[in-house]
PDB file of N, CA and C in Angstrom:
ATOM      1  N   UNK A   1     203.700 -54.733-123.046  1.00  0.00           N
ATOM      2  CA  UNK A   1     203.799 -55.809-122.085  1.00  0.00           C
ATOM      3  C   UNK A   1     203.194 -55.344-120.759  1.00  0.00           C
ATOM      4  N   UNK A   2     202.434 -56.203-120.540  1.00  0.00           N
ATOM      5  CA  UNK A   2     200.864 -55.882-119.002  1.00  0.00           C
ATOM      6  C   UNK A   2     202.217 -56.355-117.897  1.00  0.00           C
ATOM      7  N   UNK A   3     202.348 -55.855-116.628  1.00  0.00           N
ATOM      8  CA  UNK A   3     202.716 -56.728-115.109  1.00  0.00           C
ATOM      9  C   UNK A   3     202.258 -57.332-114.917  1.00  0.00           C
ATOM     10  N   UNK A   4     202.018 -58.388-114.640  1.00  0.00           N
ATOM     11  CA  UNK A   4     201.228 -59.571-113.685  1.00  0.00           C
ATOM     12  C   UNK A   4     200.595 -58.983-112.098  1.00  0.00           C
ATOM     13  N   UNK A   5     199.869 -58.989-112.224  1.00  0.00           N
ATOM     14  CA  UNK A   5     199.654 -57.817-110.299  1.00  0.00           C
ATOM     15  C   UNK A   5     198.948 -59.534-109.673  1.00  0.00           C
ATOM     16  N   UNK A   6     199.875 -59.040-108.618  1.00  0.00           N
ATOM     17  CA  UNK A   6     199.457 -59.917-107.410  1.00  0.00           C
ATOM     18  C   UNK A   6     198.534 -60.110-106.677  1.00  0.00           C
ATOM     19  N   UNK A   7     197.764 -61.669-106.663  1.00  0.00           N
ATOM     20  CA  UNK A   7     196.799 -61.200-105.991  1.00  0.00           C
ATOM     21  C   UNK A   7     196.479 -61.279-104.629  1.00  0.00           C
ATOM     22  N   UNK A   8     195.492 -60.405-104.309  1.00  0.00           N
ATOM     23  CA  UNK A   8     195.976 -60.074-102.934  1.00  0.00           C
ATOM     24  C   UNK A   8     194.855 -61.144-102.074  1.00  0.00           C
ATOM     25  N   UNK A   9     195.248 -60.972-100.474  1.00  0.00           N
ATOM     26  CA  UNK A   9     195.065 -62.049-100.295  1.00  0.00           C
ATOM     27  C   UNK A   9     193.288 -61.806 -99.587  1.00  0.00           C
ATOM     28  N   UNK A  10     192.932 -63.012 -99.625  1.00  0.00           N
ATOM     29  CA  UNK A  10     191.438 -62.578 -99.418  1.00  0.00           C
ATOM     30  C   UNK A  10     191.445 -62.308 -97.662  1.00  0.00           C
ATOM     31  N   UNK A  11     190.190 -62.320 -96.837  1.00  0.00           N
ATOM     32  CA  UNK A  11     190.004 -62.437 -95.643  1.00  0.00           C
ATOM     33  C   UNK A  11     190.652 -63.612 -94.589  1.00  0.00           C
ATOM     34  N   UNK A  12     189.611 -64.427 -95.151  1.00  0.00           N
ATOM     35  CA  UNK A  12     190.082 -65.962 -94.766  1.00  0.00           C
ATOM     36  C   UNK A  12     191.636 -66.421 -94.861  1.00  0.00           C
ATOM     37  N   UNK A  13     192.291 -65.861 -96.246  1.00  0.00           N
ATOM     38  CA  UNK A  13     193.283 -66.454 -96.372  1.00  0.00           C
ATOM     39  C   UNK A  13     194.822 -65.298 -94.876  1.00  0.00           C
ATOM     40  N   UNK A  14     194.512 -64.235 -95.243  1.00  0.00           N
ATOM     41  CA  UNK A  14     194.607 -63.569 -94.110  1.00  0.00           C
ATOM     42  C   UNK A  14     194.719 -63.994 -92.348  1.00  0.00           C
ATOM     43  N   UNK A  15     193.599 -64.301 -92.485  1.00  0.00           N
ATOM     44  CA  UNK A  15     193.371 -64.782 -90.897  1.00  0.00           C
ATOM     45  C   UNK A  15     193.852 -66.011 -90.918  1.00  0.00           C
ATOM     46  N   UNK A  16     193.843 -66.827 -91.787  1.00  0.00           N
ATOM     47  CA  UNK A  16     194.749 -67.943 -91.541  1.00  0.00           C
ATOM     48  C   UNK A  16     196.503 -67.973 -91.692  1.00  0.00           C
ATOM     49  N   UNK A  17     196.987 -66.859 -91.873  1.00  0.00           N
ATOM     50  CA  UNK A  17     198.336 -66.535 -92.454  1.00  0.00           C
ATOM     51  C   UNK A  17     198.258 -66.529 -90.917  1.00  0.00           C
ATOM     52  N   UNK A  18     197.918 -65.456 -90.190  1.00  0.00           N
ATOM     53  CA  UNK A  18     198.138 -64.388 -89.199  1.00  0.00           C
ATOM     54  C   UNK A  18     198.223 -65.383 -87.826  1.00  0.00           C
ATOM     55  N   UNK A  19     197.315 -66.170 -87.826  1.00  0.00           N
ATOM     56  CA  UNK A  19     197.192 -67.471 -86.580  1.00  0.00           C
ATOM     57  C   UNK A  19     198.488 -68.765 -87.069  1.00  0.00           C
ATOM     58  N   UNK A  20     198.305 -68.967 -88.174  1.00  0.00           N
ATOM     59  CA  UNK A  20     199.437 -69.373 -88.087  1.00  0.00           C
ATOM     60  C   UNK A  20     201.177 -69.055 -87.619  1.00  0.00           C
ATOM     61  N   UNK A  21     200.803 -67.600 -88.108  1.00  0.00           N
ATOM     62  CA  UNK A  21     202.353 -67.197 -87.682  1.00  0.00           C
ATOM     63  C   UNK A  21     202.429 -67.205 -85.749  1.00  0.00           C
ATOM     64  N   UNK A  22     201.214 -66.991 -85.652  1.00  0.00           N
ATOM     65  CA  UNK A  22     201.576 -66.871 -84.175  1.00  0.00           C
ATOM     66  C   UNK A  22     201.851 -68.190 -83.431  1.00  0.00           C
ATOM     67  N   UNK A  23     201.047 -69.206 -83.952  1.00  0.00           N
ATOM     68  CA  UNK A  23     200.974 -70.505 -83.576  1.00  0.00           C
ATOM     69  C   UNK A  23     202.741 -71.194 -83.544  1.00  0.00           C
ATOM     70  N   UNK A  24     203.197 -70.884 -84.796  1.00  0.00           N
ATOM     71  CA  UNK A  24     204.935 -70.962 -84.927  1.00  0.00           C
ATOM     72  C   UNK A  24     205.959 -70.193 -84.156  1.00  0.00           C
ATOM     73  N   UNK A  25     205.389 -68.926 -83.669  1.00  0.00           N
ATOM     74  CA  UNK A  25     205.936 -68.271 -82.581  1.00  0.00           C
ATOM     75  C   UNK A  25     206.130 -68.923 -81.445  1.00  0.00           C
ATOM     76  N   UNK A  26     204.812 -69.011 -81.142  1.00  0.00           N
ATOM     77  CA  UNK A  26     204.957 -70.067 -79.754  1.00  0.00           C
ATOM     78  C   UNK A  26     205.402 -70.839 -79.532  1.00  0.00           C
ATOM     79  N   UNK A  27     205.806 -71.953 -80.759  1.00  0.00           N
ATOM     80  CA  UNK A  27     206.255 -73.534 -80.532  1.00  0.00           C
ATOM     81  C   UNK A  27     207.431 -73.039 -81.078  1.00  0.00           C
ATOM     82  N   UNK A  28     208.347 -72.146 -81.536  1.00  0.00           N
ATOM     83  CA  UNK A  28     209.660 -72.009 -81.974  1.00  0.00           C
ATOM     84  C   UNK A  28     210.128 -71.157 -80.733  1.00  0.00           C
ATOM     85  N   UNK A  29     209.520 -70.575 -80.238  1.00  0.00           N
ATOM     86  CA  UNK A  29     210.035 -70.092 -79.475  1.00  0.00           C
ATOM     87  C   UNK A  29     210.557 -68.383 -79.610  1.00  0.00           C
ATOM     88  N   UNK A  30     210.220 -67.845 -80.854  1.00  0.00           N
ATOM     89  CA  UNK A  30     210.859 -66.908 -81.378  1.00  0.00           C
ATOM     90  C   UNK A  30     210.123 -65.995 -82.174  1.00  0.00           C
ATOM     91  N   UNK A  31     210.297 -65.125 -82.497  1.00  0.00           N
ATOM     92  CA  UNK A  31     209.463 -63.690 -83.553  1.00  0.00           C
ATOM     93  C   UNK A  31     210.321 -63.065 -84.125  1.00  0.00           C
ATOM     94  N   UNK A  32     209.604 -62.239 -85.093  1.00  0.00           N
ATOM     95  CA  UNK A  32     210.532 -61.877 -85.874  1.00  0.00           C
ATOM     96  C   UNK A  32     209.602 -60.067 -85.688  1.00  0.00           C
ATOM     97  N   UNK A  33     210.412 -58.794 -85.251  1.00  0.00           N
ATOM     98  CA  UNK A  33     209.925 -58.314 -84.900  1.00  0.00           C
ATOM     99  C   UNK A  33     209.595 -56.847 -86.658  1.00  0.00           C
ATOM    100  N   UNK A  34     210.422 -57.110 -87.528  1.00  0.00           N
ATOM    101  CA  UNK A  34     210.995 -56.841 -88.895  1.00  0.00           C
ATOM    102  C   UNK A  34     210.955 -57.853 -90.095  1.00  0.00           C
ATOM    103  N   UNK A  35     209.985 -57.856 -90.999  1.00  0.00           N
ATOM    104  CA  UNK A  35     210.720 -58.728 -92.666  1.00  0.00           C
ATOM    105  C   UNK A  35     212.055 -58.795 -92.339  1.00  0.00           C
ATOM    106  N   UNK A  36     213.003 -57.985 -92.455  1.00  0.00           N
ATOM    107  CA  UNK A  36     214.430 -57.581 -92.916  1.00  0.00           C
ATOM    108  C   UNK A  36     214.961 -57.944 -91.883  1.00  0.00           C
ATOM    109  N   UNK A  37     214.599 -58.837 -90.661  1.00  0.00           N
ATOM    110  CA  UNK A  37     215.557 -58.971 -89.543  1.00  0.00           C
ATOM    111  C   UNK A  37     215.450 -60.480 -89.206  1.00  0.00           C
ATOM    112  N   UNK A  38     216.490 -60.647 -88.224  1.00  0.00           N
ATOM    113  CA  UNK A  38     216.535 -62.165 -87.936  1.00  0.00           C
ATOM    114  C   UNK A  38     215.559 -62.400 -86.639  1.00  0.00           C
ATOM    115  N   UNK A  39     215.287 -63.492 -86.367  1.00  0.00           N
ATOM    116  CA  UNK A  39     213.735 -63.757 -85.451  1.00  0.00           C
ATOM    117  C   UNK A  39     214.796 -63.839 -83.914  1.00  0.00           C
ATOM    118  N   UNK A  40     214.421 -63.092 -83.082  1.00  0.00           N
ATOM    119  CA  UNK A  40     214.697 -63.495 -81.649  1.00  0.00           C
ATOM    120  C   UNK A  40     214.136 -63.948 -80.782  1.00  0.00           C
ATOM    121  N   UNK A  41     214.586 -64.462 -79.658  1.00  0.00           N
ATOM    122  CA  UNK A  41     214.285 -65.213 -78.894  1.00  0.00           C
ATOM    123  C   UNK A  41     212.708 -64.328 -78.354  1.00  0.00           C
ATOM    124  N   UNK A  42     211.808 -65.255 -78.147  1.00  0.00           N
ATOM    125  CA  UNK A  42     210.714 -64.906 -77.730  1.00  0.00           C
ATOM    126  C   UNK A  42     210.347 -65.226 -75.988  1.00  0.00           C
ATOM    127  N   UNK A  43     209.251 -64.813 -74.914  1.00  0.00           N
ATOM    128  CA  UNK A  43     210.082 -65.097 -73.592  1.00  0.00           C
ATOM    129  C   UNK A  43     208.538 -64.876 -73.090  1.00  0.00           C
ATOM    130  N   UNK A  44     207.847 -65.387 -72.241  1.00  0.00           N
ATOM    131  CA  UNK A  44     206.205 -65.205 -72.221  1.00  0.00           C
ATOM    132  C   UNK A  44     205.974 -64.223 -71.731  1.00  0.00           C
ATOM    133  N   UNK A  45     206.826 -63.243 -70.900  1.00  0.00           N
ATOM    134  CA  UNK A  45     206.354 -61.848 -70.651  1.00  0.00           C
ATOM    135  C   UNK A  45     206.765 -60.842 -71.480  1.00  0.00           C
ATOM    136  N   UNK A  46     207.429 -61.470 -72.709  1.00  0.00           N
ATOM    137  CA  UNK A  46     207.544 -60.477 -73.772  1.00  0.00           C
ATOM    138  C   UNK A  46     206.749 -60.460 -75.084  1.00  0.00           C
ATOM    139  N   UNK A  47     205.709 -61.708 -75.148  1.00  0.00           N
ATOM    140  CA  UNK A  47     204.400 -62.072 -75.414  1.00  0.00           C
ATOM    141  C   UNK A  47     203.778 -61.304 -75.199  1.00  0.00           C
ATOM    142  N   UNK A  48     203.480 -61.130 -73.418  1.00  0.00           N
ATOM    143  CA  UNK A  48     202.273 -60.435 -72.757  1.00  0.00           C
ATOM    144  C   UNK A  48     202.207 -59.295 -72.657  1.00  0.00           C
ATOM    145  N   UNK A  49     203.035 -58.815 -73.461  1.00  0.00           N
ATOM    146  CA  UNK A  49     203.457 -57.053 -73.674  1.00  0.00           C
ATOM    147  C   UNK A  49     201.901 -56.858 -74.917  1.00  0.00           C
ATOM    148  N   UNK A  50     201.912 -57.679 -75.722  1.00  0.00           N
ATOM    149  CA  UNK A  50     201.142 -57.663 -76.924  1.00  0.00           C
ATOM    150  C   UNK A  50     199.849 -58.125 -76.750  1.00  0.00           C
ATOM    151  N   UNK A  51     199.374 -58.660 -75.100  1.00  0.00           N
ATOM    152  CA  UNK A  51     197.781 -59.233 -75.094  1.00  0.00           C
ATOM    153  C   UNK A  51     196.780 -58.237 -74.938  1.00  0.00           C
ATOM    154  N   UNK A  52     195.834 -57.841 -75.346  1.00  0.00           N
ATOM    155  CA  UNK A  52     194.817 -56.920 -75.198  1.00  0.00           C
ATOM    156  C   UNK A  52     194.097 -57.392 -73.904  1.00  0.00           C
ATOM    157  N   UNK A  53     193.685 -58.349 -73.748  1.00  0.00           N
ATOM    158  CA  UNK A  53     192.974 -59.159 -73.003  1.00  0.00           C
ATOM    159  C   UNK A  53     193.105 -60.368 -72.200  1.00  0.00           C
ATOM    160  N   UNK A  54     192.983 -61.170 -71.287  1.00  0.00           N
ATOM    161  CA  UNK A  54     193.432 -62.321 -70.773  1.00  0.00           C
ATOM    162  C   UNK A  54     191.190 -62.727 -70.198  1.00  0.00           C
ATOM    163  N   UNK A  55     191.345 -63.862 -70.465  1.00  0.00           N
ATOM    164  CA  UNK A  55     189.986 -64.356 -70.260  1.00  0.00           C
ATOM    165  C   UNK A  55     190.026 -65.436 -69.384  1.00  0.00           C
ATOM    166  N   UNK A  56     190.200 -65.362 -68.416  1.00  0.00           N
ATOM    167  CA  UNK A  56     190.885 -66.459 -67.401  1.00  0.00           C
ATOM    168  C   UNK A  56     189.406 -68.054 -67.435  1.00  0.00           C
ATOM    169  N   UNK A  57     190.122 -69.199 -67.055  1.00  0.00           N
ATOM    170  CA  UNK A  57     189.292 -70.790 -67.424  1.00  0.00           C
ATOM    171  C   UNK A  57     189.576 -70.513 -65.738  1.00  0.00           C
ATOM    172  N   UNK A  58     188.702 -70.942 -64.647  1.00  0.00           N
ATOM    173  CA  UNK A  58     189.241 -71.501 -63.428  1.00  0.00           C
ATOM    174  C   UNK A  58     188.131 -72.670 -63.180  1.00  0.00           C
ATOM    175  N   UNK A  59     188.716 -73.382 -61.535  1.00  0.00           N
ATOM    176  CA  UNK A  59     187.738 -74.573 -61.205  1.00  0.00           C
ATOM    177  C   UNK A  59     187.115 -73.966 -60.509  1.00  0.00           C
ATOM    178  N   UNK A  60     186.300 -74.255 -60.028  1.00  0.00           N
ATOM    179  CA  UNK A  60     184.996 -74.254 -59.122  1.00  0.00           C
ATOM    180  C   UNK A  60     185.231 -73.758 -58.106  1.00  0.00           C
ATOM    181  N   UNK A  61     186.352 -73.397 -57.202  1.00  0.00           N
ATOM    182  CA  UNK A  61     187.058 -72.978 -56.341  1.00  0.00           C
ATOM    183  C   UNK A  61     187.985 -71.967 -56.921  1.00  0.00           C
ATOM    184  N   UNK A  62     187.568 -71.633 -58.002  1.00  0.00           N
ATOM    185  CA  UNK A  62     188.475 -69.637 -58.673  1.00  0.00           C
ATOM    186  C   UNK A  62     189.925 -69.928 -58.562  1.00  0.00           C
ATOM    187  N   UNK A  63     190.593 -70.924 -58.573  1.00  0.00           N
ATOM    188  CA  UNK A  63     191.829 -71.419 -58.543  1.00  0.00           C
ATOM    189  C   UNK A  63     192.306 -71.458 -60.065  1.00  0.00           C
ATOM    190  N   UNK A  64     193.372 -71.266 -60.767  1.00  0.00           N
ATOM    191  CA  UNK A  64     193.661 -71.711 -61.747  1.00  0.00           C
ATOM    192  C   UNK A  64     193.231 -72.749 -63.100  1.00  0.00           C
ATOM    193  N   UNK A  65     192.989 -72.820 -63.839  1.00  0.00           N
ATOM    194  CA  UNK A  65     192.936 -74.065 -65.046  1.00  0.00           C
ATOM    195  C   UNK A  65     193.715 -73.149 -65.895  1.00  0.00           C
ATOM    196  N   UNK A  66     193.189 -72.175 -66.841  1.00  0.00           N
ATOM    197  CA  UNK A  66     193.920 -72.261 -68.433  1.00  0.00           C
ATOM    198  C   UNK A  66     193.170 -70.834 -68.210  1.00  0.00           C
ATOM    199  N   UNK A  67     193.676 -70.162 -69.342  1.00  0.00           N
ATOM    200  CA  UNK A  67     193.552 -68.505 -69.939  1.00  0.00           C
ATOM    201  C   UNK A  67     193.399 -68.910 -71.943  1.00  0.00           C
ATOM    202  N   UNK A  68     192.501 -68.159 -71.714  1.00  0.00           N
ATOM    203  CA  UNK A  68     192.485 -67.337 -73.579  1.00  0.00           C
ATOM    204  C   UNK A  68     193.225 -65.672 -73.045  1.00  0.00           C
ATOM    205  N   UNK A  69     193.865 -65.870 -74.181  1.00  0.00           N
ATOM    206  CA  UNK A  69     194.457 -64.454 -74.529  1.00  0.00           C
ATOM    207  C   UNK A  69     194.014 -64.093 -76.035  1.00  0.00           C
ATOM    208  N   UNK A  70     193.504 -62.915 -75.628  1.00  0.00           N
ATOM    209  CA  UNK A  70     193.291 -61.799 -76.618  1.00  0.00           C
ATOM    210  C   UNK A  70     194.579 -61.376 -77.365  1.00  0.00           C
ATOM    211  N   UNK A  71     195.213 -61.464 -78.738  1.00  0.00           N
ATOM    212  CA  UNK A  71     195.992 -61.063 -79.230  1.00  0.00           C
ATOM    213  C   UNK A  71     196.170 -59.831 -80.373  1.00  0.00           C
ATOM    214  N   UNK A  72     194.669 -59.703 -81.053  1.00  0.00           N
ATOM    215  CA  UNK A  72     194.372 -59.439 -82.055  1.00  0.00           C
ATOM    216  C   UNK A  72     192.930 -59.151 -82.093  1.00  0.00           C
ATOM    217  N   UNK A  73     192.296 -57.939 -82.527  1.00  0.00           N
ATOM    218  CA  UNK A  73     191.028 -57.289 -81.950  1.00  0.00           C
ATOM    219  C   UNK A  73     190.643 -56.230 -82.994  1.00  0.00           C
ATOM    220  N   UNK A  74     189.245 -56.262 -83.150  1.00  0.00           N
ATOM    221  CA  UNK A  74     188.730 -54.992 -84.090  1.00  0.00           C
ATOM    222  C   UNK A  74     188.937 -54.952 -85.897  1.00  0.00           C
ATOM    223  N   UNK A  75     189.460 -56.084 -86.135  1.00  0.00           N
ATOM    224  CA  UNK A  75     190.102 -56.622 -87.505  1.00  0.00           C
ATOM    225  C   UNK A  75     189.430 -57.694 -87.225  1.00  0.00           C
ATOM    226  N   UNK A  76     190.194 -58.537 -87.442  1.00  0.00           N
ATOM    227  CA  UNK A  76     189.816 -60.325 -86.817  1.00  0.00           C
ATOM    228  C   UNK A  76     190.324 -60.091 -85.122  1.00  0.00           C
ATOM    229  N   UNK A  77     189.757 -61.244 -84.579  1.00  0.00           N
ATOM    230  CA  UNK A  77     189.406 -61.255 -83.347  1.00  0.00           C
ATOM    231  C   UNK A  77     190.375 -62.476 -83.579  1.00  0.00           C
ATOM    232  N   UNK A  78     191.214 -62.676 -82.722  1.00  0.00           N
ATOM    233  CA  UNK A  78     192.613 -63.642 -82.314  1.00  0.00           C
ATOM    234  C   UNK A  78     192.593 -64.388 -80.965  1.00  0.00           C
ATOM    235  N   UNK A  79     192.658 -65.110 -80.696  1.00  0.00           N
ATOM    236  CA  UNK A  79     192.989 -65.639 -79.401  1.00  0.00           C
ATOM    237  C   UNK A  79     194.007 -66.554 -78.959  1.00  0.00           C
ATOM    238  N   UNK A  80     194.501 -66.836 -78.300  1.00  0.00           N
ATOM    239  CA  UNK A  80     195.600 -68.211 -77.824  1.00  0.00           C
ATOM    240  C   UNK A  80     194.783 -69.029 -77.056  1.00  0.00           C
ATOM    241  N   UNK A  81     194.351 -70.083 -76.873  1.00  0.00           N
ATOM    242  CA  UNK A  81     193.395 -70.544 -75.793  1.00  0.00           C
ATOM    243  C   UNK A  81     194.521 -71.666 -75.406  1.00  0.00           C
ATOM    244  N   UNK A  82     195.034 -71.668 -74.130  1.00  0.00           N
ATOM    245  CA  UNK A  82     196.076 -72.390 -73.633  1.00  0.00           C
ATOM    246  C   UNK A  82     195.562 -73.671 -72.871  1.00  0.00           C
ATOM    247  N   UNK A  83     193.832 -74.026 -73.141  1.00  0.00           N
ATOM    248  CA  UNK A  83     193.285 -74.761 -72.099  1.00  0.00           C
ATOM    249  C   UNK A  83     193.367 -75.919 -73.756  1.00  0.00           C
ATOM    250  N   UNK A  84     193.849 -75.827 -74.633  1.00  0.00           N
ATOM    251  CA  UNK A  84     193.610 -76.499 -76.404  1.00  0.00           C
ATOM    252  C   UNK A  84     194.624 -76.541 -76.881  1.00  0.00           C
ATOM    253  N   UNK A  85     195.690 -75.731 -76.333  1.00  0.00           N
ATOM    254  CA  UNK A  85     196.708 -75.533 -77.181  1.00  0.00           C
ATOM    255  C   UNK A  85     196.478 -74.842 -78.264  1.00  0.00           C
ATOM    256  N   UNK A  86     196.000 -73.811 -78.994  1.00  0.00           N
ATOM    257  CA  UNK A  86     195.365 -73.769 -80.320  1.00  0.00           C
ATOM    258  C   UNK A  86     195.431 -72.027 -80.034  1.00  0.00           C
ATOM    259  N   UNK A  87     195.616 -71.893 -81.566  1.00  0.00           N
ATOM    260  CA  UNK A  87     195.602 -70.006 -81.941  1.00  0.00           C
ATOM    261  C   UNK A  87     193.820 -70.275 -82.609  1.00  0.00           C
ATOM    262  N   UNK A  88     193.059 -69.338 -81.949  1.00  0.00           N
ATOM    263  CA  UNK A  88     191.640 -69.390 -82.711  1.00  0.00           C
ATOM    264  C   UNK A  88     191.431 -67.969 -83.540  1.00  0.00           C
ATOM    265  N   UNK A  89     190.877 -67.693 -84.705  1.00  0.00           N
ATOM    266  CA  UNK A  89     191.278 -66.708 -85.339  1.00  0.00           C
ATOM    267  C   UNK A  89     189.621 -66.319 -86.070  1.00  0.00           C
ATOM    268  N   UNK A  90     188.945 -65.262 -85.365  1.00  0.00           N
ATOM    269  CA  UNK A  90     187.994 -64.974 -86.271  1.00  0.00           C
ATOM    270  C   UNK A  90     187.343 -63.634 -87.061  1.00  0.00           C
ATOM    271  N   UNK A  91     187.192 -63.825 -87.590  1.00  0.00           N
ATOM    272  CA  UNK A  91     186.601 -62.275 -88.809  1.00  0.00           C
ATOM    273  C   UNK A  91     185.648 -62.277 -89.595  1.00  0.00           C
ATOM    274  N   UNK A  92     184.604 -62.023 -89.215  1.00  0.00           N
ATOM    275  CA  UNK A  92     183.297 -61.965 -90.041  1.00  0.00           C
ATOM    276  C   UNK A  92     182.840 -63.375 -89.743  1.00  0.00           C
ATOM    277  N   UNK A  93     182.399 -63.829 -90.454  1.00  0.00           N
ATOM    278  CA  UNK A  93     182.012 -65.725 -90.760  1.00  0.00           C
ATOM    279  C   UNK A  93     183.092 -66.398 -90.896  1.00  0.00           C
ATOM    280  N   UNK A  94     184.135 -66.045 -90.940  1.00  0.00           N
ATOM    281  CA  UNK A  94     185.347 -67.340 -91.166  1.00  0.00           C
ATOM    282  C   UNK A  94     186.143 -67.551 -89.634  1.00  0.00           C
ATOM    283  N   UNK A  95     186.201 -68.565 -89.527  1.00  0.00           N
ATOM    284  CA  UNK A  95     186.795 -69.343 -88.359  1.00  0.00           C
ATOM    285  C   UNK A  95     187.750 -70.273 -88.544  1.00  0.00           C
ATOM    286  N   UNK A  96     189.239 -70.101 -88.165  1.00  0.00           N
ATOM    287  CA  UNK A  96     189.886 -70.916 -88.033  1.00  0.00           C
ATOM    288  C   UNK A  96     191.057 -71.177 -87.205  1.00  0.00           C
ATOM    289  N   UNK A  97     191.781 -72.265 -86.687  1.00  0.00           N
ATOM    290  CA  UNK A  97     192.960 -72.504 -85.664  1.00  0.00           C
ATOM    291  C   UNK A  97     193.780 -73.195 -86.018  1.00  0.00           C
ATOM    292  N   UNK A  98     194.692 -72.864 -85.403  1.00  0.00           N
ATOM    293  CA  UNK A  98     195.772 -73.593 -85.648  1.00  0.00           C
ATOM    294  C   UNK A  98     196.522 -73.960 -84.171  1.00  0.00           C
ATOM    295  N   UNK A  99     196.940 -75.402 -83.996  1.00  0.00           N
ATOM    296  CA  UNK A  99     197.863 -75.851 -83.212  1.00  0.00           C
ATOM    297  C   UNK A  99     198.927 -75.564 -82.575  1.00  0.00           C
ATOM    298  N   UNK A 100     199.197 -75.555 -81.457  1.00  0.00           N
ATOM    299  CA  UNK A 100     200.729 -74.551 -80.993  1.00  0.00           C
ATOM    300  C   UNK A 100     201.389 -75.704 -79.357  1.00  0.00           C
ATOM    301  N   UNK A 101     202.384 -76.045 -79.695  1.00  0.00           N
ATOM    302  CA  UNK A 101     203.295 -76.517 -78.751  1.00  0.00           C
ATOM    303  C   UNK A 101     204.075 -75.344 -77.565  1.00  0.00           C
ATOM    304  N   UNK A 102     203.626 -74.959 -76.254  1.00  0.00           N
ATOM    305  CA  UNK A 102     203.755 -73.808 -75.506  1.00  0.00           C
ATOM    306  C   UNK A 102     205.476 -73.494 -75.327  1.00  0.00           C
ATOM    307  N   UNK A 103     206.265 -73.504 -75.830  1.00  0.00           N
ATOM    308  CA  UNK A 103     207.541 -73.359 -75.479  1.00  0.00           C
ATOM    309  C   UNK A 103     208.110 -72.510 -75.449  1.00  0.00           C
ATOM    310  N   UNK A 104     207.639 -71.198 -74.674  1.00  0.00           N
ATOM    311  CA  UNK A 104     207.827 -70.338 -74.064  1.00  0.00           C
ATOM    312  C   UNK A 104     207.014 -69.815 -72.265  1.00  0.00           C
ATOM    313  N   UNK A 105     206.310 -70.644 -72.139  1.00  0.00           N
ATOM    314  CA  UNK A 105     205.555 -70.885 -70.762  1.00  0.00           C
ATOM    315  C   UNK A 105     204.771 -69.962 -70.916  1.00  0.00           C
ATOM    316  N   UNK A 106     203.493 -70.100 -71.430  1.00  0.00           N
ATOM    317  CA  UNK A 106     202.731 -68.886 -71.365  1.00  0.00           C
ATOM    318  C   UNK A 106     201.272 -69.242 -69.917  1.00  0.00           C
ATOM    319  N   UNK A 107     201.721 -70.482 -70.277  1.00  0.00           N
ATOM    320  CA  UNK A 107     200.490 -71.445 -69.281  1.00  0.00           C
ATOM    321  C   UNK A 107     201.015 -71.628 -68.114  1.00  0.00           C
ATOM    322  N   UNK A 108     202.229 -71.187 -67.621  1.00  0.00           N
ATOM    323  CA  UNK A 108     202.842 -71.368 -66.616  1.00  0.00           C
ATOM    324  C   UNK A 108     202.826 -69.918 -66.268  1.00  0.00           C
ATOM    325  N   UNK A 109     203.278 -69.043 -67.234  1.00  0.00           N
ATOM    326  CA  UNK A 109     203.359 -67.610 -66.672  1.00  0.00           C
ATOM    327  C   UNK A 109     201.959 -66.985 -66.495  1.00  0.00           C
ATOM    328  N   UNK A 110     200.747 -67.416 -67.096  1.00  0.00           N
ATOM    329  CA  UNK A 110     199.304 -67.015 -66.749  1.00  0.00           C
ATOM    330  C   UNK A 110     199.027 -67.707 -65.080  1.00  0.00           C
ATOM    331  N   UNK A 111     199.141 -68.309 -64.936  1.00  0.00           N
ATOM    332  CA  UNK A 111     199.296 -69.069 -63.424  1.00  0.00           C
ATOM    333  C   UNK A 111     199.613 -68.362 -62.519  1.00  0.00           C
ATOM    334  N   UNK A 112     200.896 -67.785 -63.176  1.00  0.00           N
ATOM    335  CA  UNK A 112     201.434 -67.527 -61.830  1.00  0.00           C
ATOM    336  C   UNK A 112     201.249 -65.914 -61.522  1.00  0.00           C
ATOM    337  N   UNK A 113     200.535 -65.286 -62.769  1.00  0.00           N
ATOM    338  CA  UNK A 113     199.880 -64.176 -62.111  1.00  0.00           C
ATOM    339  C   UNK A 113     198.722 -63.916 -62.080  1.00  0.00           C
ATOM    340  N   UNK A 114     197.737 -64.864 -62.439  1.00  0.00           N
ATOM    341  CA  UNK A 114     196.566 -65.391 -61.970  1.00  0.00           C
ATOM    342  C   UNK A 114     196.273 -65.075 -60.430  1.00  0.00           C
ATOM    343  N   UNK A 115     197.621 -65.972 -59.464  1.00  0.00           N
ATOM    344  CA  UNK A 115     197.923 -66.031 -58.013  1.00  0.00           C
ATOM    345  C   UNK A 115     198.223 -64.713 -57.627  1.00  0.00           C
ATOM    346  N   UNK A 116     198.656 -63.700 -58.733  1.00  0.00           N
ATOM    347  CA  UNK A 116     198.499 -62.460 -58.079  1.00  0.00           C
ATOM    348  C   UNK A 116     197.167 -61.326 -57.684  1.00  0.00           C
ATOM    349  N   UNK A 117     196.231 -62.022 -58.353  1.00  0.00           N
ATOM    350  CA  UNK A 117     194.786 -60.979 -57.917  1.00  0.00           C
ATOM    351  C   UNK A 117     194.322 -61.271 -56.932  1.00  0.00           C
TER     352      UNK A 117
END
């Protein structure tokens, strides 16, 4: 009697796992920092512990609009783009996003240290 072996998951399917989970982070509010553990409260400067990068959107006057954040780099290339709402997720030729409701203030907390440089 053969095991059945699992199959594993391709690129694409990958990068779309990975943006999704983050996309549910954001709009739940919560992470799970362990498989084996229960998800806690998530908090936007405990987000920004994990950004590689911040790519700031401003107006014409260097004032505020929206930030991409770098999340994910050197694998697939990840972003949050808060000016879309949307997790953008790319690796090689495959491109994809997913939707995110901000409910943890990440667009509020990029703002407001934006005003700090």
């Amino acid at each position: 009697m053969t095991a059945l072996k699992k199959k594993s998951e391709t690129c694409e399917e990958q990068l779309r796992r990975m943006c999704k989970e983050i996309a549910e982070e954001i709009t739940e509010g919560k992470t799970q920092e362990y498989i084996d553990q229960p998800k806690i409260e998530l908090t936007a400067d405990k987000f920004m512990e994990g950004v590689y990068s911040i790519e700031w959107i401003t107006h014409q006057d260097h004032s505020y609009k929206s930030a991409r954040l770098m999340v994910a780099g050197g694998g697939p290339s990840i972003w949050v783009n808060l000016q879309r709402d949307v997790v953008q997720g790319y690796w090689w030729g495959d491109y994809c996003e997913h939707h995110f409701s901000d409910q943890i203030g990440l667009d509020d907390y990029c703002e407001e240290i934006h005003g700090c440089k």
